[in-house]
C-alpha atoms as a PDB file:
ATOM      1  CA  UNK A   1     -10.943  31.416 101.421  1.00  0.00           C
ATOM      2  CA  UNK A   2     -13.066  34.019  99.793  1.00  0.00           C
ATOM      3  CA  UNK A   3     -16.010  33.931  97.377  1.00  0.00           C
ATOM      4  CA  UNK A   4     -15.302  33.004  93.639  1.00  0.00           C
ATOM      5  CA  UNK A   5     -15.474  37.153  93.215  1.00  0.00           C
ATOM      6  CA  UNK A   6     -12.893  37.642  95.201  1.00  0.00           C
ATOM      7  CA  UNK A   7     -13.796  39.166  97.786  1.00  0.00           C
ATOM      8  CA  UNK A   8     -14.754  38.933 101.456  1.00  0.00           C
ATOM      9  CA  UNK A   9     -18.043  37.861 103.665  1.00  0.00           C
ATOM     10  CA  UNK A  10     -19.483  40.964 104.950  1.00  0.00           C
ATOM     11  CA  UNK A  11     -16.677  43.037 103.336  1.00  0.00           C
ATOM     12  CA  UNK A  12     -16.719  46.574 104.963  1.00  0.00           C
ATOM     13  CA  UNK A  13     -15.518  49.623 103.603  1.00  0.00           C
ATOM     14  CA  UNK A  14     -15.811  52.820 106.354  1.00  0.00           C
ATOM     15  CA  UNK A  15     -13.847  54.056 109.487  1.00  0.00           C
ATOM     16  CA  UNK A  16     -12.778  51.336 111.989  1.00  0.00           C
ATOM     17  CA  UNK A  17     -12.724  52.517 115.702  1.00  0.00           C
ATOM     18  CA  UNK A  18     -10.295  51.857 118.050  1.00  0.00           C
ATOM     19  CA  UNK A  19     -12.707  49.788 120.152  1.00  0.00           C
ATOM     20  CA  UNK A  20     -12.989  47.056 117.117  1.00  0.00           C
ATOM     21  CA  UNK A  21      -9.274  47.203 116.529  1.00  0.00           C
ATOM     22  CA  UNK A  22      -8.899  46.040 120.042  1.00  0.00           C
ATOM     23  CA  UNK A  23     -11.344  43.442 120.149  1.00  0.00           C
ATOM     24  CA  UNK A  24     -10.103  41.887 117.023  1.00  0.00           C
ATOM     25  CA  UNK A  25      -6.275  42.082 118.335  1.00  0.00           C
ATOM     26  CA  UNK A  26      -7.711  40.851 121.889  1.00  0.00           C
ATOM     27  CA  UNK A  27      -9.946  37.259 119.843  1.00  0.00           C
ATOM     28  CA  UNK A  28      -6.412  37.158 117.504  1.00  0.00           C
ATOM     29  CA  UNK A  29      -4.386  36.557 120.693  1.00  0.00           C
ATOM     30  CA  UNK A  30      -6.938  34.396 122.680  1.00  0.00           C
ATOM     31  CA  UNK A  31      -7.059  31.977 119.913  1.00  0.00           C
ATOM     32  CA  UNK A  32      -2.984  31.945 119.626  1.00  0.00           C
ATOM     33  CA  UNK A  33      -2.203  31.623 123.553  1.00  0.00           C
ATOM     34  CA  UNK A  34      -2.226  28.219 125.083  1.00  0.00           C
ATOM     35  CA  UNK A  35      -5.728  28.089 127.076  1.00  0.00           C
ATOM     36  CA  UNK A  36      -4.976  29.138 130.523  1.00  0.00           C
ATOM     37  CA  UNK A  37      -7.518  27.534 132.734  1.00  0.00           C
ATOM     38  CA  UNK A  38      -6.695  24.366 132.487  1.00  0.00           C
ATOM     39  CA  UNK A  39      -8.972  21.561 134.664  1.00  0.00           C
ATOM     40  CA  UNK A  40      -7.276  18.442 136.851  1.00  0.00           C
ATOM     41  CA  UNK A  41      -6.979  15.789 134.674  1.00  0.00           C
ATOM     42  CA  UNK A  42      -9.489  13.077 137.110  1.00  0.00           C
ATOM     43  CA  UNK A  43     -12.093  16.560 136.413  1.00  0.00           C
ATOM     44  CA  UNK A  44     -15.102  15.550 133.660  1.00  0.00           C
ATOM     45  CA  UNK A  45     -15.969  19.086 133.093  1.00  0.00           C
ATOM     46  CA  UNK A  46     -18.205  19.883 136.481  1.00  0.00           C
ATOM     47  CA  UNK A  47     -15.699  20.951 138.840  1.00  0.00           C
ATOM     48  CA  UNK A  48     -16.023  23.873 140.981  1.00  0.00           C
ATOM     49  CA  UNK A  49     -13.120  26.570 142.404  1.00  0.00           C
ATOM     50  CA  UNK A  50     -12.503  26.089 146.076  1.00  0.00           C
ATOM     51  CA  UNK A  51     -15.436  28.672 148.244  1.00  0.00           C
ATOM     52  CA  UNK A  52     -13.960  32.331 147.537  1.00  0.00           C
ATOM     53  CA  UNK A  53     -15.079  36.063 148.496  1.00  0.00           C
ATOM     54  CA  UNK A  54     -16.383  38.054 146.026  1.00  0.00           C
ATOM     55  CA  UNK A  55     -17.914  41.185 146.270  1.00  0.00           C
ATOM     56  CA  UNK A  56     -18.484  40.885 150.317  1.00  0.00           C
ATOM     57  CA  UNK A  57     -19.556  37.572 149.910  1.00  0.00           C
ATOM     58  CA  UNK A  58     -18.578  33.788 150.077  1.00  0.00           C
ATOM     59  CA  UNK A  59     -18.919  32.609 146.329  1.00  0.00           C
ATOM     60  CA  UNK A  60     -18.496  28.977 144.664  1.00  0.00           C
ATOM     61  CA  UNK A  61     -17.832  29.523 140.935  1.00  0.00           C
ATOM     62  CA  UNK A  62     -17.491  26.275 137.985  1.00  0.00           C
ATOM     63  CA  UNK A  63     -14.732  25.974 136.851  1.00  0.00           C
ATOM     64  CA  UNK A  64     -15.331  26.548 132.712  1.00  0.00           C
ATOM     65  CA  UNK A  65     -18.796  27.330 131.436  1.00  0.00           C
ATOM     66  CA  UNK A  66     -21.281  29.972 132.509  1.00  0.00           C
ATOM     67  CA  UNK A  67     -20.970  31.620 135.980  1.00  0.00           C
ATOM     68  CA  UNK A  68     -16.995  30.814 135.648  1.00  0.00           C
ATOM     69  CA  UNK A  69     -15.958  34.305 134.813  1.00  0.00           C
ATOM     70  CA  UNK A  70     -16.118  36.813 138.296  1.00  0.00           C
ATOM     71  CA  UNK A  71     -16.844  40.252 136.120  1.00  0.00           C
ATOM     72  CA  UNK A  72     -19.352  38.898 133.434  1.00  0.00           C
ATOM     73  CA  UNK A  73     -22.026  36.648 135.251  1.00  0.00           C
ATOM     74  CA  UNK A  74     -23.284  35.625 138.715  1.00  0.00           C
ATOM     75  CA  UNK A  75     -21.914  32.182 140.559  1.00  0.00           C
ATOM     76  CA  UNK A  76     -23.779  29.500 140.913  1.00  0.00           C
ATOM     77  CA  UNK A  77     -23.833  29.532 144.454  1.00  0.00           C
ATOM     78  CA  UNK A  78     -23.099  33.265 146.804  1.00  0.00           C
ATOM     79  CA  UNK A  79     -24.534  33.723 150.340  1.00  0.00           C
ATOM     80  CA  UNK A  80     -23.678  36.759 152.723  1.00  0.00           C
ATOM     81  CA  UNK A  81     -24.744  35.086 156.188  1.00  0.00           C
ATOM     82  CA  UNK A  82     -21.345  33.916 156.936  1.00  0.00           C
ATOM     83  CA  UNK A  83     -18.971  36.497 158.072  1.00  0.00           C
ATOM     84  CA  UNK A  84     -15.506  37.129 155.953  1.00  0.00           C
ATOM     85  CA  UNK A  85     -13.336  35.642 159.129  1.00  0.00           C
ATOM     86  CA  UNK A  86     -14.901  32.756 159.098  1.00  0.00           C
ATOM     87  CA  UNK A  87     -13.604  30.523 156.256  1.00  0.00           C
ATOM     88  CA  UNK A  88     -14.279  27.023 158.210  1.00  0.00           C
ATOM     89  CA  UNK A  89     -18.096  28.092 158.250  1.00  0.00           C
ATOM     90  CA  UNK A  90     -17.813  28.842 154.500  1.00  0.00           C
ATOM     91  CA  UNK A  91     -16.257  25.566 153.755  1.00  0.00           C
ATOM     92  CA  UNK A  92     -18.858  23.928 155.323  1.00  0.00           C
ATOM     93  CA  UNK A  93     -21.600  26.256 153.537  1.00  0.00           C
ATOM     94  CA  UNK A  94     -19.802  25.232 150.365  1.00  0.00           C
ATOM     95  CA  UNK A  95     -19.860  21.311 150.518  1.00  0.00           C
ATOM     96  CA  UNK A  96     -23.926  21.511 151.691  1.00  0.00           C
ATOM     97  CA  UNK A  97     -24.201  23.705 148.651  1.00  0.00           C
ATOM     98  CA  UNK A  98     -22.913  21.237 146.123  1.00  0.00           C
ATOM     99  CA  UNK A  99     -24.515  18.091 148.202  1.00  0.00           C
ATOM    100  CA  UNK A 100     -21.286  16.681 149.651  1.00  0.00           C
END
């Protein structure tokens, strides 16, 4: 799979650091391992995890796609104005949220 030279795309020749090691061992493994967030099978792709806290506040997050992952980007849908003890409220916030 290399050019008729030989030798690699974008070939490098210089010091790796650990930090690349890592992230190539890290994208090596990803692509080995079975995927782990696996949707319902009735779900066509827009499905949402059930109303969550985050942070100090009541989050609703998709389930693949952007806003999915908790560290990287913001939900789709966050409000503070319902207190933590109060999951029934938050339910309730959740379904007017998504139009239900």
């Amino acid at each position: 799979m290399g050019l008729p030279n030989g030798r690699r795309y974008a070939e490098y020749i210089g010091p790796v650091s650990t930090r690349d090691r890592v992230t190539g061992l890290l994208r090596a493994l990803v692509q080995v391992l079975p995927r782990r967030r696996r949707l319902h099978p009735r779900d066509a792709g827009g499905g949402y995890h059930g109303v969550r806290r985050e942070f100090g506040r009541w989050v609703l997050r998709p389930m693949t796609g952007p806003g999915s992952r908790r560290w990287i980007s913001k939900p789709h849908y966050a409000t503070r104005a319902i207190p933590r003890n109060n999951r029934e409220a938050a339910i309730d916030w959740s379904l007017e949220a998504l139009g239900i």
